[in-house]
N, C-alpha and C. Protein backbone atom coordinates (compact mmCIF):
# COMPACT_ATOMS: atom_id res chain seq x y z
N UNK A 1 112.02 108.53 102.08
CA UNK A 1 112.38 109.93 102.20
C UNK A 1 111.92 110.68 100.95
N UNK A 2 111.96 109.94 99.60
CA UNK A 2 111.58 111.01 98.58
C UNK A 2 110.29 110.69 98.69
N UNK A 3 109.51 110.06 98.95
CA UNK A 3 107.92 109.96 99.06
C UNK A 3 107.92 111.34 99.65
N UNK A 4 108.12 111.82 101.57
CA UNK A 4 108.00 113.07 102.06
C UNK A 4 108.58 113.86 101.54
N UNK A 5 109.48 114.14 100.43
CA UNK A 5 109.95 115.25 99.62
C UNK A 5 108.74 115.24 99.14
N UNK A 6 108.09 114.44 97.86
CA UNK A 6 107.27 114.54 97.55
C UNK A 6 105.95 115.06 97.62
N UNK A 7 105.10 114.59 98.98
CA UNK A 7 104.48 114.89 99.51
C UNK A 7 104.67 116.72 99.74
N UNK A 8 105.46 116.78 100.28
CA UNK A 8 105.66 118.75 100.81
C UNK A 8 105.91 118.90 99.39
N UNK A 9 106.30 118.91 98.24
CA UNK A 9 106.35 119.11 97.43
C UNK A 9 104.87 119.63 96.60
N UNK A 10 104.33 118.36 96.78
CA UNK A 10 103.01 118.35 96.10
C UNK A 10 101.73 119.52 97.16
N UNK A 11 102.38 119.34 98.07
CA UNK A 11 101.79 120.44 99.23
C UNK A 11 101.92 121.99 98.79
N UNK A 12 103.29 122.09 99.16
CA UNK A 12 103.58 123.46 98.65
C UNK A 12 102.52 123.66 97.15
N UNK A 13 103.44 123.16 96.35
CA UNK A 13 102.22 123.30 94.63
C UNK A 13 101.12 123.72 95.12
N UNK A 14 100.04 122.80 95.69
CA UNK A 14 98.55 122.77 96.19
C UNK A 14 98.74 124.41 96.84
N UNK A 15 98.95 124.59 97.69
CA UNK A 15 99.01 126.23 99.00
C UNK A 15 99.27 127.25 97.40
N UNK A 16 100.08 126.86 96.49
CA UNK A 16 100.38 128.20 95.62
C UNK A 16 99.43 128.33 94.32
N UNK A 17 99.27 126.91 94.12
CA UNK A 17 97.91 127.13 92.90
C UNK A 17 96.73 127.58 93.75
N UNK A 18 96.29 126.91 95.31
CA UNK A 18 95.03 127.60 95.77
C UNK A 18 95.22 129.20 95.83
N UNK A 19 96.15 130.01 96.12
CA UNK A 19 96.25 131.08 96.34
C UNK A 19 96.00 132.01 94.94
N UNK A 20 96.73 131.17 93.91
CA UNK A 20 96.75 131.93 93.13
C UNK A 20 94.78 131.82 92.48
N UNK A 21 94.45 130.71 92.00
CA UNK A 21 92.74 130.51 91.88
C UNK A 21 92.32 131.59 92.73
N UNK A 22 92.58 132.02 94.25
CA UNK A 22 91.46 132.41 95.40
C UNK A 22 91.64 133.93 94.43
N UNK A 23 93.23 134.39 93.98
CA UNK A 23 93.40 135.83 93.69
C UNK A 23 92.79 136.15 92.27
N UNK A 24 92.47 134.90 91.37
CA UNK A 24 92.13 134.89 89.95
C UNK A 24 90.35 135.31 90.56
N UNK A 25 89.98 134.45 91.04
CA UNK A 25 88.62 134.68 91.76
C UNK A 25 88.24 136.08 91.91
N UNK A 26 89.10 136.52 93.17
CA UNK A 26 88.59 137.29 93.91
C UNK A 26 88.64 138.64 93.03
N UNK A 27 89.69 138.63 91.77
CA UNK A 27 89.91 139.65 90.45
C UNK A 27 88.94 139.83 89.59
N UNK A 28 88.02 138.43 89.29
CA UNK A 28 87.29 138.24 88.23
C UNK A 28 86.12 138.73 88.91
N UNK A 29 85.45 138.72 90.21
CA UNK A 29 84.03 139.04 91.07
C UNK A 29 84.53 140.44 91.12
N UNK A 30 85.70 141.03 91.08
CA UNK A 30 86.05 142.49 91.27
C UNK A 30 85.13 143.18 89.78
N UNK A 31 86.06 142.51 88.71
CA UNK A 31 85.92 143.49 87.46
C UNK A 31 84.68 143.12 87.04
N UNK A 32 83.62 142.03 87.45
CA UNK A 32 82.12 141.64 86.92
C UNK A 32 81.16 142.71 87.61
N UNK A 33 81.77 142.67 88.92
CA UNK A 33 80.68 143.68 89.84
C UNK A 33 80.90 145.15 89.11
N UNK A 34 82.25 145.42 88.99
CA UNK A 34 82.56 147.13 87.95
C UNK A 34 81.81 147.01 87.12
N UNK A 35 82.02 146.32 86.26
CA UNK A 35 81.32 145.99 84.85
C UNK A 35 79.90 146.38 84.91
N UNK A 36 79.07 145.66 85.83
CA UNK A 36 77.67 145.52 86.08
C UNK A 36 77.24 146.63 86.73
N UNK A 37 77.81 147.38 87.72
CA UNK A 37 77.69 148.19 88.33
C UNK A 37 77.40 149.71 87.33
N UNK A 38 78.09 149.57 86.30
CA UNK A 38 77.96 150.77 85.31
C UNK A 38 77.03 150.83 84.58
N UNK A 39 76.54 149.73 84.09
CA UNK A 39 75.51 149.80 83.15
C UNK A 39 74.13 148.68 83.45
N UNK A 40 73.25 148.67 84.31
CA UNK A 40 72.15 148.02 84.59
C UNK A 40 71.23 148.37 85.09
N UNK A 41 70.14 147.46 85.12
CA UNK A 41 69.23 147.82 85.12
C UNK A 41 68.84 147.45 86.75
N UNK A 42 68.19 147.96 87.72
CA UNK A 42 67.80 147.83 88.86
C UNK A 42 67.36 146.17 88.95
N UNK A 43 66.67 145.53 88.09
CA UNK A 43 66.52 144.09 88.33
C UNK A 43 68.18 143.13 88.04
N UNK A 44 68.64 143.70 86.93
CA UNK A 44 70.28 143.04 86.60
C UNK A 44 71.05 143.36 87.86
N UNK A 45 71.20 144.77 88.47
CA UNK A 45 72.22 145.06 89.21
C UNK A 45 71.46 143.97 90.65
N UNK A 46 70.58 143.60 91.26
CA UNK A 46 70.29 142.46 92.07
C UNK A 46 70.72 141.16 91.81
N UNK A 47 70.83 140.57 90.38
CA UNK A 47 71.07 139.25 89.94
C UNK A 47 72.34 139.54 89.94
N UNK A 48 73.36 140.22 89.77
CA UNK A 48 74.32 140.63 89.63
C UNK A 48 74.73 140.60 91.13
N UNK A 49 73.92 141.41 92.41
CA UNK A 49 74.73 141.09 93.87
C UNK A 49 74.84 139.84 94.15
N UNK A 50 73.35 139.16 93.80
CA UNK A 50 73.11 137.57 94.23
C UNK A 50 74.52 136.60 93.15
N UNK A 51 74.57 137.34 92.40
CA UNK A 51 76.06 136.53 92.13
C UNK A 51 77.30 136.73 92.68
N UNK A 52 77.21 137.49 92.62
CA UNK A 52 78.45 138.17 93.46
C UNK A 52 78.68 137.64 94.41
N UNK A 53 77.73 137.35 95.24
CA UNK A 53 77.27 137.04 96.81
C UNK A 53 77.51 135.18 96.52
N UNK A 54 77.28 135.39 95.46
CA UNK A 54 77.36 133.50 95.55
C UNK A 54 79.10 132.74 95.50
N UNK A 55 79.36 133.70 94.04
CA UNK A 55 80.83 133.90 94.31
C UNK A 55 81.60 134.10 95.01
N UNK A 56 81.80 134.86 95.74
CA UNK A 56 81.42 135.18 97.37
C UNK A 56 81.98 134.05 98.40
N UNK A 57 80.58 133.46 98.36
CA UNK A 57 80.99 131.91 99.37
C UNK A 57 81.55 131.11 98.53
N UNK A 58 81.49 130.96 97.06
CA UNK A 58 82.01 129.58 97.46
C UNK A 58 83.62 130.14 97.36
N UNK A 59 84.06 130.69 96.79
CA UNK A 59 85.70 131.34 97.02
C UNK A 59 85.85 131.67 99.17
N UNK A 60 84.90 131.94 99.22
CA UNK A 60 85.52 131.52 100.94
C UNK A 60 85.09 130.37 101.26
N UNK A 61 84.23 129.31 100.90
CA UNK A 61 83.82 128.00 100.96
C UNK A 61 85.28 127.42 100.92
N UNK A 62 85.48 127.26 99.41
CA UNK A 62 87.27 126.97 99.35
C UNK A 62 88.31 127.30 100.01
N UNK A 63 88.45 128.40 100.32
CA UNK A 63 89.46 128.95 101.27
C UNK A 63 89.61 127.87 102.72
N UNK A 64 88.02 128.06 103.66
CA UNK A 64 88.13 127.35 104.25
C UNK A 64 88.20 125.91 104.34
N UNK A 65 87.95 125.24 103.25
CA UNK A 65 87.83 123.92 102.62
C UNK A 65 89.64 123.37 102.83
N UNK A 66 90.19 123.94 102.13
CA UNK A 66 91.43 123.76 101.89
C UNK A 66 92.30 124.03 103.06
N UNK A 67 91.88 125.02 103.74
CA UNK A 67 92.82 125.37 105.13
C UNK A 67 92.28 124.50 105.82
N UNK A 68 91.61 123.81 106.05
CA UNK A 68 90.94 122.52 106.86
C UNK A 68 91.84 121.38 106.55
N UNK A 69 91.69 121.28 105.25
CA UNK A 69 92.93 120.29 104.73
C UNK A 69 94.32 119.86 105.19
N UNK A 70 94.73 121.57 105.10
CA UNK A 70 96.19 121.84 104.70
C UNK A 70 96.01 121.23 106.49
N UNK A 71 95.40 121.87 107.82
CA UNK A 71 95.61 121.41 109.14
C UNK A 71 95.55 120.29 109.45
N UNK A 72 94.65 119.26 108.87
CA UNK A 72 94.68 117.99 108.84
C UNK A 72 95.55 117.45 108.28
N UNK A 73 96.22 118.08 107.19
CA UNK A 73 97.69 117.32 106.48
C UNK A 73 99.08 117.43 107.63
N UNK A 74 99.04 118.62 108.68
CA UNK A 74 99.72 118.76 109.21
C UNK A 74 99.63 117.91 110.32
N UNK A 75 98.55 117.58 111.13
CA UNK A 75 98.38 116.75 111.77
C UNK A 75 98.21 115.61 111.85
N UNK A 76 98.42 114.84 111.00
CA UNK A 76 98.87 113.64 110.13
C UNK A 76 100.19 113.15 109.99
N UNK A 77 100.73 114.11 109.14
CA UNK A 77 101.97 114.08 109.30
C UNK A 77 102.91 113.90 110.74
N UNK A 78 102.36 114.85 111.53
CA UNK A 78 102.68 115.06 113.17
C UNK A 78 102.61 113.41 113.72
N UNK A 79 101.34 112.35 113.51
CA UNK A 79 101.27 111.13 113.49
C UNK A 79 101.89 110.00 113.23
N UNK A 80 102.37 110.32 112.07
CA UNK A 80 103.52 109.66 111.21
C UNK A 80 104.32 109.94 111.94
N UNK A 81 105.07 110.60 112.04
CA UNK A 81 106.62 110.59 112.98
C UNK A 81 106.46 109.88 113.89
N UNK A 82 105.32 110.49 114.78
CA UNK A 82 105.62 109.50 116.25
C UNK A 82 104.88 108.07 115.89
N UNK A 83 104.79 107.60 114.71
CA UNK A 83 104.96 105.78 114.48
C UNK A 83 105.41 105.47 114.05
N UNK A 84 106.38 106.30 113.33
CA UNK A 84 107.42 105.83 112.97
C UNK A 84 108.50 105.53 114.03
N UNK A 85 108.64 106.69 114.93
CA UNK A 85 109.47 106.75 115.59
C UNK A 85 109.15 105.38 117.02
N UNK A 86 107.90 105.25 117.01
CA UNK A 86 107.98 103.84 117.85
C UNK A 86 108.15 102.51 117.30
N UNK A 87 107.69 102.34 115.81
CA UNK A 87 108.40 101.44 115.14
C UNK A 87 110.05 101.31 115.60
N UNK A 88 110.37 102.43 114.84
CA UNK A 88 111.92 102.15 115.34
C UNK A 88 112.57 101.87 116.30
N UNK A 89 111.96 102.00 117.65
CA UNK A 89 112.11 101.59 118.80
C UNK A 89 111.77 100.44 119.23
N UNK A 90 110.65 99.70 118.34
CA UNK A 90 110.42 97.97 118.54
C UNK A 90 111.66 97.77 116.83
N UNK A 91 111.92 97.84 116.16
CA UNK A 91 112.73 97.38 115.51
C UNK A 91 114.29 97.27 115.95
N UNK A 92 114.65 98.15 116.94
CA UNK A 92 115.43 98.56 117.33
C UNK A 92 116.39 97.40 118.78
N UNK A 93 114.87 96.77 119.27
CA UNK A 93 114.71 96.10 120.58
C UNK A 93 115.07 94.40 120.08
N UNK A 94 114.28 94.50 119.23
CA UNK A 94 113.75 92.97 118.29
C UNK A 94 115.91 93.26 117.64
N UNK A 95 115.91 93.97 116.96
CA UNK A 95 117.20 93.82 116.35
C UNK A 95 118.34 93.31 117.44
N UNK A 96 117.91 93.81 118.45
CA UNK A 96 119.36 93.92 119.72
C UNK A 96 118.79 92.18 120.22
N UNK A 97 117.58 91.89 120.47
CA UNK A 97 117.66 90.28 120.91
C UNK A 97 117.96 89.57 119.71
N UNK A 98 117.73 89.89 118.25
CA UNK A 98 118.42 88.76 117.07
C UNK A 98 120.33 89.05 117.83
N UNK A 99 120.69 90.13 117.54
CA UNK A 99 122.38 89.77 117.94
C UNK A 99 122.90 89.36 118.84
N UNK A 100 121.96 89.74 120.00
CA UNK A 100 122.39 88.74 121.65
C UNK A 100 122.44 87.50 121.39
N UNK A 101 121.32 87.37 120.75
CA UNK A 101 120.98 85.44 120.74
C UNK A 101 121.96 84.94 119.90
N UNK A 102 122.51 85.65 118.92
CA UNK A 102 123.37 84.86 117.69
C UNK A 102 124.53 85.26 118.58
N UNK A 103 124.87 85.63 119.01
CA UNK A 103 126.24 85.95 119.90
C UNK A 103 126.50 84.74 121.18
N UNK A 104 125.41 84.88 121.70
CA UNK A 104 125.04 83.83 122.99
C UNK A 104 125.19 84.43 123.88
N UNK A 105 124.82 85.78 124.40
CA UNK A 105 124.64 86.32 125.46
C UNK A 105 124.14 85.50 126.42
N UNK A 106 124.85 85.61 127.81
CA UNK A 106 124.33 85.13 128.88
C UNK A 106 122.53 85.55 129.17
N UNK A 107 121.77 84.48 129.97
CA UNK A 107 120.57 84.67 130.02
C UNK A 107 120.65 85.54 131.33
N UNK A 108 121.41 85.14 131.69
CA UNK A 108 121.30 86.11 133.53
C UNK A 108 121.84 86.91 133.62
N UNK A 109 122.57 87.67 132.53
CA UNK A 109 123.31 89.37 132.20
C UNK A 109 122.13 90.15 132.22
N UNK A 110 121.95 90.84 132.99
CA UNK A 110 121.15 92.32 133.37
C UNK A 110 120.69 92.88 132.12
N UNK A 111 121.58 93.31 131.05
CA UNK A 111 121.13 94.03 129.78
C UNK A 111 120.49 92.85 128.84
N UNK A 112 120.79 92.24 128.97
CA UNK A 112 120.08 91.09 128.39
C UNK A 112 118.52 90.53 128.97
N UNK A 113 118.26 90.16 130.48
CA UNK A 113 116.92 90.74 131.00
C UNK A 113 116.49 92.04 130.34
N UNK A 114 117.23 92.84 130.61
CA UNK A 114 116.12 94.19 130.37
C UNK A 114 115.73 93.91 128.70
N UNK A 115 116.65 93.60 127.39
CA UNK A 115 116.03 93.98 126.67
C UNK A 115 114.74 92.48 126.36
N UNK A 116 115.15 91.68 126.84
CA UNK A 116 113.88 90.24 126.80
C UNK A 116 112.89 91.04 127.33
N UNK A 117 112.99 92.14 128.74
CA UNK A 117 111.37 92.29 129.45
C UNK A 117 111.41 93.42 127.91
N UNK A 118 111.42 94.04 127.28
CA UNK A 118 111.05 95.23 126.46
C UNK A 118 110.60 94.47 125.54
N UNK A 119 111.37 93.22 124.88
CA UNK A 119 110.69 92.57 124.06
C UNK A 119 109.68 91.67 124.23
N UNK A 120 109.70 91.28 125.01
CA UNK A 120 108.56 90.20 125.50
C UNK A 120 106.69 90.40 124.66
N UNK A 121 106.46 91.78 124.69
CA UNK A 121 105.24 92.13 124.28
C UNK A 121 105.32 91.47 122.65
N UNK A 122 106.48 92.28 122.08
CA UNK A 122 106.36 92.76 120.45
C UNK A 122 107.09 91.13 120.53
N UNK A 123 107.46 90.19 120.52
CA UNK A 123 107.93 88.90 119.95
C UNK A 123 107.19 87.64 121.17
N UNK A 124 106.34 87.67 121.62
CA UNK A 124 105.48 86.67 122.31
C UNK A 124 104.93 85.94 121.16
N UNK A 125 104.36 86.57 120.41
CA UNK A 125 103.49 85.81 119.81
C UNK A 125 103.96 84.94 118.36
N UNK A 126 105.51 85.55 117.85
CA UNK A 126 106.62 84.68 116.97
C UNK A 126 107.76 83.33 118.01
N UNK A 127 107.78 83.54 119.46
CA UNK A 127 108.31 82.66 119.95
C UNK A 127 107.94 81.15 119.32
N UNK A 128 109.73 80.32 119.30
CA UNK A 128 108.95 79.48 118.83
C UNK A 128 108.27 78.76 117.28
N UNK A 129 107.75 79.95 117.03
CA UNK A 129 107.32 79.44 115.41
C UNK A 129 108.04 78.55 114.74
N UNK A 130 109.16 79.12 114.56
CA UNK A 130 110.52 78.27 113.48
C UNK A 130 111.60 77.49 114.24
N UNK A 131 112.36 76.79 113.46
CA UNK A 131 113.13 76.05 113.77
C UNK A 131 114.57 77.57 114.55
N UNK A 132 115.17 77.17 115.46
CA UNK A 132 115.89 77.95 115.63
C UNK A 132 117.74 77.76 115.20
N UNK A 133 118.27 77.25 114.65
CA UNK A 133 119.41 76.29 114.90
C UNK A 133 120.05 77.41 114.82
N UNK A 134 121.03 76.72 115.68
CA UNK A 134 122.55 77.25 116.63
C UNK A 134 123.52 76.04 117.01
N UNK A 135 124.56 76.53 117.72
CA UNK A 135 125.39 75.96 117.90
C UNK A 135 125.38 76.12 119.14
N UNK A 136 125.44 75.20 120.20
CA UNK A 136 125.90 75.85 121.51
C UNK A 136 124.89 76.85 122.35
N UNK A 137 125.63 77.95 122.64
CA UNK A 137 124.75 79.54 122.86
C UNK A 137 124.26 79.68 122.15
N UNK A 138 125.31 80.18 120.57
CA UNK A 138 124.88 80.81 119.46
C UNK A 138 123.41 80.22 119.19
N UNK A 139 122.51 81.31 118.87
CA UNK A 139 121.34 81.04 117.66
C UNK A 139 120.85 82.04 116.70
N UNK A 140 120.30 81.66 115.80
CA UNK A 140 119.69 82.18 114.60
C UNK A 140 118.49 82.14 115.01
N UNK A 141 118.02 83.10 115.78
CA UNK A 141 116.89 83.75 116.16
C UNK A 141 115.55 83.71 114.48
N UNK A 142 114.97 82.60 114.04
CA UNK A 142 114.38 82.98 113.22
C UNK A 142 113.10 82.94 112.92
N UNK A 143 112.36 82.98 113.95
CA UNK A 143 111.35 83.64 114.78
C UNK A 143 111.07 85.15 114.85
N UNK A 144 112.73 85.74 115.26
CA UNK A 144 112.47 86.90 115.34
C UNK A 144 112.72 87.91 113.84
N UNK A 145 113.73 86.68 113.52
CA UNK A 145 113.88 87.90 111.88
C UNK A 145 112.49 87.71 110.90
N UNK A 146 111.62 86.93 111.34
CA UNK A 146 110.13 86.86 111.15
C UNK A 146 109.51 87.79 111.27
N UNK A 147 109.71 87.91 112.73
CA UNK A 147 108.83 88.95 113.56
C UNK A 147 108.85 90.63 113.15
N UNK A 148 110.57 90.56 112.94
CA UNK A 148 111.25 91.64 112.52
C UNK A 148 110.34 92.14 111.05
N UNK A 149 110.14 91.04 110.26
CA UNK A 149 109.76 91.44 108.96
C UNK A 149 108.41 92.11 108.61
N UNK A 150 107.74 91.49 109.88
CA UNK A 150 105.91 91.53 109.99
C UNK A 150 105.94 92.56 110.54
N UNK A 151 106.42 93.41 111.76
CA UNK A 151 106.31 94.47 112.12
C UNK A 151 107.11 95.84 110.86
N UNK A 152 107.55 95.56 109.84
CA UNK A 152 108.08 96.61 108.55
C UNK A 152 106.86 96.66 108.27
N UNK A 153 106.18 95.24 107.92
CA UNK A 153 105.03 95.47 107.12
C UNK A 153 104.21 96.34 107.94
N UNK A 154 103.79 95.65 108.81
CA UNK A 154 102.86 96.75 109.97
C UNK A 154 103.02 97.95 109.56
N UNK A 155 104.26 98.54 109.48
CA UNK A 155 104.69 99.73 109.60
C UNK A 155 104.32 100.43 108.27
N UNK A 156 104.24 99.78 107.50
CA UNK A 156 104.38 100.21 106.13
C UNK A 156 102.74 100.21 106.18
N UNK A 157 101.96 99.89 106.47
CA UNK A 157 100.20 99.61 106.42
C UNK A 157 99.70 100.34 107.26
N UNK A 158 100.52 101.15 108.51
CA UNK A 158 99.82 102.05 109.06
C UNK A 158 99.85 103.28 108.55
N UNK A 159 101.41 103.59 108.03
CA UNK A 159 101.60 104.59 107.14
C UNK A 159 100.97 104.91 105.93
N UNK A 160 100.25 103.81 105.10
CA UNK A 160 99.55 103.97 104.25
C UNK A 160 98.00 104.43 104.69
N UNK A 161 97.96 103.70 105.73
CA UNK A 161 96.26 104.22 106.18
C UNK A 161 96.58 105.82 106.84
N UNK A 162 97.66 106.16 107.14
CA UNK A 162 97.88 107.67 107.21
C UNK A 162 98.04 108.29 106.13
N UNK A 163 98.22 107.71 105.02
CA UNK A 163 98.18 108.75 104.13
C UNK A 163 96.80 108.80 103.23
N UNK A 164 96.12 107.53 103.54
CA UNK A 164 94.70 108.10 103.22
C UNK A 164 94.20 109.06 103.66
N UNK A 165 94.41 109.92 105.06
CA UNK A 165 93.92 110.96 105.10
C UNK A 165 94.44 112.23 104.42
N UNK A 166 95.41 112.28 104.03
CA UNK A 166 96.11 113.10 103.65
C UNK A 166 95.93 113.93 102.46
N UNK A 167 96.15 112.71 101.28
CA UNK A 167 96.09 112.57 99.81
C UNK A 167 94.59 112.34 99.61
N UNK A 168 94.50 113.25 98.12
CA UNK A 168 93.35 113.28 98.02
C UNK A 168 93.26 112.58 96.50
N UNK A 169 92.54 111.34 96.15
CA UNK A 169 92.63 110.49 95.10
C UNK A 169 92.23 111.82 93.69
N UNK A 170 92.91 111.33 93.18
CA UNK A 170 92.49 112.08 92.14
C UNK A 170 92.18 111.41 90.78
N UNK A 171 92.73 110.20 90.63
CA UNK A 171 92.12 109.51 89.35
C UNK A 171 91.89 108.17 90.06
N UNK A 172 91.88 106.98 89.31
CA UNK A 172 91.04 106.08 89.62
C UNK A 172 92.11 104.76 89.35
């Protein structure tokens, strides 16, 4: 959570220093063109538009540079939620078969089918792995608190490759 404080944090900053640069800009091409405009010579006052003109783009170069950004930061973000939010829904599934199983839920209880068919995809491939010991019904699903752990990571490695788009490196 303080990472995304962070992040909008460091966002906002970025939107108020660009604004303020675009207005330092767009002040400084104001009072150069006055300046030049009063006292030159017909060849100066041309080198003088062609600057102007250059100044010009790249202060709207940037503008649009950065508002490209800022939409791609938003739509990124928009990304992040909804994987996060399906993470949590396989963490959520995987969590409910570790407590059935350590409990000893019946295999032929209805809610217990349904959440095995939901899990079946996301814990197929940890079935098994480890030793499971239990007592009886009871088990220590530990396979799945495996499984459980590898899908955080997942989670944590997709989120990072989302925020490569985001963040823009700045030192090394």
């Amino acid at each position: 959570m303080a990472d995304d404080e962070k992040l909008a944090a460091d966002e906002a900053r970025r939107i108020a220093q660009h604004e303020s640069v675009k207005g330092a800009v767009r002040a400084n091409v104001d009072a150069e063109i006055s300046r030049e405009a009063a006292h030159t010579t017909p060849t100066e006052h041309a080198h003088a538009e062609r600057l102007a003109e250059s100044l010009r783009h790249k202060a709207v170069q940037e503008v649009a540079t950065t508002e490209s950004e800022l939409e791609r930061g938003k739509a990124v973000a928009r990304v992040s939620q909804i994987v996060d939010y399906v993470f949590y829904l396989v963490y959520g599934v995987i969590g409910l078969e570790i407590v059935l199983n350590m409990l000893g839920a019946r295999q032929s209880a209805g809610f217990k089918q349904f959440i095995d068919a939901l899990g079946a995809p996301f814990l197929g491939p940890f079935r098994g792995l480890l030793l499971e010991p239990g007592i009886g019904r009871f088990r220590l699903m530990t396979s799945y608190v495996l499984a459980l752990a590898v899908y955080v990571l997942l989670h944590m490695a997709v989120n990072g490759l989302l925020r490569l788009f985001v963040r823009r490196k700045t030192v090394v």
